[in-house]
C-alpha atoms as a PDB file:
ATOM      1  CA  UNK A   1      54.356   0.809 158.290  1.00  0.00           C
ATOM      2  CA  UNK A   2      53.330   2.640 155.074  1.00  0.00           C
ATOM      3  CA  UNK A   3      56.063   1.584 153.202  1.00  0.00           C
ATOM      4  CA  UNK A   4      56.124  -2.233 154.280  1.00  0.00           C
ATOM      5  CA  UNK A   5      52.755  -2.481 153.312  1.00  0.00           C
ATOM      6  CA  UNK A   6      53.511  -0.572 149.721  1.00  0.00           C
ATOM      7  CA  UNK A   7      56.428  -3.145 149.230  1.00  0.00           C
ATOM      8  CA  UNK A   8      54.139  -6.083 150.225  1.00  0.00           C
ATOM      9  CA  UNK A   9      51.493  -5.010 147.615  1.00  0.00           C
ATOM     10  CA  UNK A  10      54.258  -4.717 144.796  1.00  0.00           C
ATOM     11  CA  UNK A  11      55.562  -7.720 145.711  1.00  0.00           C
ATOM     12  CA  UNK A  12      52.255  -9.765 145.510  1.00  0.00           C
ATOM     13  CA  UNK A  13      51.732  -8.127 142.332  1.00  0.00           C
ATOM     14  CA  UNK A  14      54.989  -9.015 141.139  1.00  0.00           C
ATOM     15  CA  UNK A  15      54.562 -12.839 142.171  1.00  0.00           C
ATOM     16  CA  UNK A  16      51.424 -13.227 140.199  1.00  0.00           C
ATOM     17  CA  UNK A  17      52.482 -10.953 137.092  1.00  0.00           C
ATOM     18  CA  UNK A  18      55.425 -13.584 136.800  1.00  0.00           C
ATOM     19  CA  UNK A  19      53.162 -16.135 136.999  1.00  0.00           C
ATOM     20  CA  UNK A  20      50.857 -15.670 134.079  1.00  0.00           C
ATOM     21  CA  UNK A  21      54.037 -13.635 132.529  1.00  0.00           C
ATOM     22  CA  UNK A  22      52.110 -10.090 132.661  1.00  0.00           C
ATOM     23  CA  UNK A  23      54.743  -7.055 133.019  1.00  0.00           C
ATOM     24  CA  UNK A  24      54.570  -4.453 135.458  1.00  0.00           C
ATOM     25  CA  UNK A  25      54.693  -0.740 134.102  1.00  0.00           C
ATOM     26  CA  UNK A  26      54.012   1.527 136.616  1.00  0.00           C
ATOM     27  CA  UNK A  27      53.579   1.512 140.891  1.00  0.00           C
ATOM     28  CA  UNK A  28      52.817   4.807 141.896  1.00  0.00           C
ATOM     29  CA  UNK A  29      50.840   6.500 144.304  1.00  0.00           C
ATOM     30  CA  UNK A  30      48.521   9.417 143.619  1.00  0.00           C
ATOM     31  CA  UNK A  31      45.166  11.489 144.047  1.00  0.00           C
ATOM     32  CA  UNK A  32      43.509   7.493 142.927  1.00  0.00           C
ATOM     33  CA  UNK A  33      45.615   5.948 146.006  1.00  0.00           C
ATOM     34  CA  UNK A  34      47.955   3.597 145.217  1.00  0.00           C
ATOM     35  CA  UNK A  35      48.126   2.541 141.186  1.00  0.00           C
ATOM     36  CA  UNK A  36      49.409  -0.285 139.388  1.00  0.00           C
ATOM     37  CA  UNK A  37      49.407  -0.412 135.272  1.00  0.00           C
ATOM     38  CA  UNK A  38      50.291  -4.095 134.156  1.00  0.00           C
ATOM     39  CA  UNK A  39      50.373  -5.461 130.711  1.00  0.00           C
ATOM     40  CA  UNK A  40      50.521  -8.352 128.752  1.00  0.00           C
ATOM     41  CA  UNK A  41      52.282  -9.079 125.077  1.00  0.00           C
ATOM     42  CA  UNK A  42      54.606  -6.645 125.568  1.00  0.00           C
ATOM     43  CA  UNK A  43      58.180  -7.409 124.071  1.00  0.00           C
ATOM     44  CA  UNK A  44      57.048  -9.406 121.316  1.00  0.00           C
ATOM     45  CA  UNK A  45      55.694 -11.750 124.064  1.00  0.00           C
ATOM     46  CA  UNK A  46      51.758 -12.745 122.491  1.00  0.00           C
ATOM     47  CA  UNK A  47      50.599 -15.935 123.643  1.00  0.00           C
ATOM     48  CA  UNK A  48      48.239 -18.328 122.116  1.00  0.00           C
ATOM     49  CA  UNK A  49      44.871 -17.322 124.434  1.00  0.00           C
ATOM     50  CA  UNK A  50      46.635 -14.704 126.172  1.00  0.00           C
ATOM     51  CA  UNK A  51      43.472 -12.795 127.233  1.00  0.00           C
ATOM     52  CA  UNK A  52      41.776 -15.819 128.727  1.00  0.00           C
ATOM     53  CA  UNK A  53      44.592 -17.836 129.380  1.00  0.00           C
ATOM     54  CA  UNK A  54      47.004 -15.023 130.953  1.00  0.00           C
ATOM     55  CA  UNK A  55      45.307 -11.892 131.690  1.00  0.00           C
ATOM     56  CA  UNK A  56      42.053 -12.548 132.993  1.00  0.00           C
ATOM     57  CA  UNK A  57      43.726 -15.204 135.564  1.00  0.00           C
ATOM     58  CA  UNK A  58      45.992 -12.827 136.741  1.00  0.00           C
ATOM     59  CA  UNK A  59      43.891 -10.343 136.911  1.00  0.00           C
ATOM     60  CA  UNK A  60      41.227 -12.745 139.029  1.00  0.00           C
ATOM     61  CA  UNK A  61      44.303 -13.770 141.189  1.00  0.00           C
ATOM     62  CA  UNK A  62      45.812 -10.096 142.011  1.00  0.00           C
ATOM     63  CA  UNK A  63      42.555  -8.862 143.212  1.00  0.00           C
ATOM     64  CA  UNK A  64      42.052 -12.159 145.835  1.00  0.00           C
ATOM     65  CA  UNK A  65      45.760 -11.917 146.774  1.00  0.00           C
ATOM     66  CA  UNK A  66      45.279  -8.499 147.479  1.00  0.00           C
ATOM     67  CA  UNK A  67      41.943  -8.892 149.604  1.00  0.00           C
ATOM     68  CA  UNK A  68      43.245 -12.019 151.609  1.00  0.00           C
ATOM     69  CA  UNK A  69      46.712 -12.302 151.992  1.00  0.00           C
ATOM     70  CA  UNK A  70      46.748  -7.931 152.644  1.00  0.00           C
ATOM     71  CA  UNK A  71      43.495  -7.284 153.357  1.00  0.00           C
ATOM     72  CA  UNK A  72      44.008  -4.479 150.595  1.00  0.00           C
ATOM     73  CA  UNK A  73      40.857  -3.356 148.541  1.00  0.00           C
ATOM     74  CA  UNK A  74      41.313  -2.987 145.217  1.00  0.00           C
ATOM     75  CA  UNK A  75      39.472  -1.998 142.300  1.00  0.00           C
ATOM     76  CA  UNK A  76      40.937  -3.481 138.159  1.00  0.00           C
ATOM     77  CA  UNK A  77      39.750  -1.985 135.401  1.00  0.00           C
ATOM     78  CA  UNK A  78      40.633  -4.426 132.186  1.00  0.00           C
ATOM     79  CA  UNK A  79      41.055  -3.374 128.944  1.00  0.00           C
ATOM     80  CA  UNK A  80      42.290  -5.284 125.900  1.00  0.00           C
ATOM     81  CA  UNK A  81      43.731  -3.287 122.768  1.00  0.00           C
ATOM     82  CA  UNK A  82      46.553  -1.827 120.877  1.00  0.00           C
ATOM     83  CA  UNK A  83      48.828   0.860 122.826  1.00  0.00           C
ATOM     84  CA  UNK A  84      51.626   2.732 121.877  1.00  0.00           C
ATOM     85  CA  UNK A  85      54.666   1.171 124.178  1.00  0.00           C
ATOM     86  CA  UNK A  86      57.719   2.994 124.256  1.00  0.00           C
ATOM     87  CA  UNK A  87      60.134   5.928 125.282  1.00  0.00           C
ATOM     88  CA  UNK A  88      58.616   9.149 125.673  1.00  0.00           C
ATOM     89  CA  UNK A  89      60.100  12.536 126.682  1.00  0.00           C
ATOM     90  CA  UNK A  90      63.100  13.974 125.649  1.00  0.00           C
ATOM     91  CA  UNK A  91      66.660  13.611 126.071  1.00  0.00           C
ATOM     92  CA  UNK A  92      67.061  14.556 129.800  1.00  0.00           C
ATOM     93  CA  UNK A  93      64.393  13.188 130.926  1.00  0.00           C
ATOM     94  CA  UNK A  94      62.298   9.713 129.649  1.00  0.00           C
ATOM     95  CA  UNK A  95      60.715   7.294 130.363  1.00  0.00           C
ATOM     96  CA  UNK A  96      59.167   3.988 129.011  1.00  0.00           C
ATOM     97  CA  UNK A  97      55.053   4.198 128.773  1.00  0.00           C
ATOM     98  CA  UNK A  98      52.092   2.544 127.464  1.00  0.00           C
ATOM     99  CA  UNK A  99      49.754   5.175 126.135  1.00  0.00           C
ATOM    100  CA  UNK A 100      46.708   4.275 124.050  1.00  0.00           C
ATOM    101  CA  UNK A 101      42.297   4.908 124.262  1.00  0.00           C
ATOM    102  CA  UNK A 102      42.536   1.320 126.079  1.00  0.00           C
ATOM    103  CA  UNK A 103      45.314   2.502 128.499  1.00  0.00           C
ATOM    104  CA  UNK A 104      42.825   5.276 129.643  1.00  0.00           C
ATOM    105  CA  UNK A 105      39.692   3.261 129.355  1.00  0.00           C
ATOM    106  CA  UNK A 106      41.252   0.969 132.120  1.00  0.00           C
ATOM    107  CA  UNK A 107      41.652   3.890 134.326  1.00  0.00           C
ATOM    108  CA  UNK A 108      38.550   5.537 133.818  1.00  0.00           C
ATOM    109  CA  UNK A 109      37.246   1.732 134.627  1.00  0.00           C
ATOM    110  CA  UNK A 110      39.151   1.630 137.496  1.00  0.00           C
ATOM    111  CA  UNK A 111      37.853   4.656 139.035  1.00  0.00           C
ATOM    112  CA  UNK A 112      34.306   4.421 138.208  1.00  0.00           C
ATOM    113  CA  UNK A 113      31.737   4.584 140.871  1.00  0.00           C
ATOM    114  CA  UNK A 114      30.264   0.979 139.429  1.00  0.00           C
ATOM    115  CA  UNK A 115      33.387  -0.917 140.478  1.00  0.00           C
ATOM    116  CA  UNK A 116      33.115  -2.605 143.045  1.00  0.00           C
ATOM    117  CA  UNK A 117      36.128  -4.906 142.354  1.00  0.00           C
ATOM    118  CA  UNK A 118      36.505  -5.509 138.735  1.00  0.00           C
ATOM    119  CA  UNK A 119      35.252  -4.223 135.726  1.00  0.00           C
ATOM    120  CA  UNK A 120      36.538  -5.535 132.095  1.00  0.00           C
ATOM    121  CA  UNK A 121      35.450  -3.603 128.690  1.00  0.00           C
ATOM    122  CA  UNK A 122      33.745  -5.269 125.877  1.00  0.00           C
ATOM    123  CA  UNK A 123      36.681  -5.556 123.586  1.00  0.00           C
ATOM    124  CA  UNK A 124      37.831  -7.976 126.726  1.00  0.00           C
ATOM    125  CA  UNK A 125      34.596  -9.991 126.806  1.00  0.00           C
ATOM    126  CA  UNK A 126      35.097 -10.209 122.841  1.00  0.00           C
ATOM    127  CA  UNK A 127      38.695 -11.732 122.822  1.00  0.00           C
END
């Protein structure tokens, strides 16, 4: 049952990441529960209002997909800023990441006791 409701979460996610044409990094689950790290304008893929045109809907739509078609509870933290996106490691063992003060602002937004659903940083509310 565990792992038919893990696939139905990534698979949500995956619908509405193609949707607003957001890339999924990472589905893992840890000590936080069950963590997703998406992005957007990765791949030389900006768009013209990507925050508010892309992100933000996506973001909006992944949390009420979650809640009503899975009756999952989630908690987003949104960040918006430049990241370092790439292979890191070494030769036997990589792996493509997104590292960068945004990258861990999202997950210290994510986790904070204050979410109760969403929580976007300033540079987000700026773009």
């Amino acid at each position: 049952a565990l792992f038919l409701k893990l696939d139905k979460i990534m698979k949500t996610v995956c619908r509405v990441l193609d949707k607003y044409k957001g890339q999924l990094r990472q589905f893992i689950v840890d000590d936080k529960g069950v963590v997703l790290i998406a992005s957007f304008g990765l791949r030389l893929s900006f768009f013209p209002n990507m925050v508010a045109g892309k992100a933000i809907p996506a973001t909006l739509d992944i949390h009420k997909a979650l809640n009503t078609e899975l009756d999952v509870d989630s908690r987003i933290g949104a960040t918006y800023g430049k990241a370092y996106c790439g292979v890191v490691g070494g030769l036997r063992r990589h792996e493509y990441a997104i590292l960068g003060p945004s990258v861990n602002l999202a997950a210290r937004l994510m986790c904070s006791p204050q979410n109760r659903g969403i929580i976007v940083d300033d540079s987000v509310r700026l773009e």
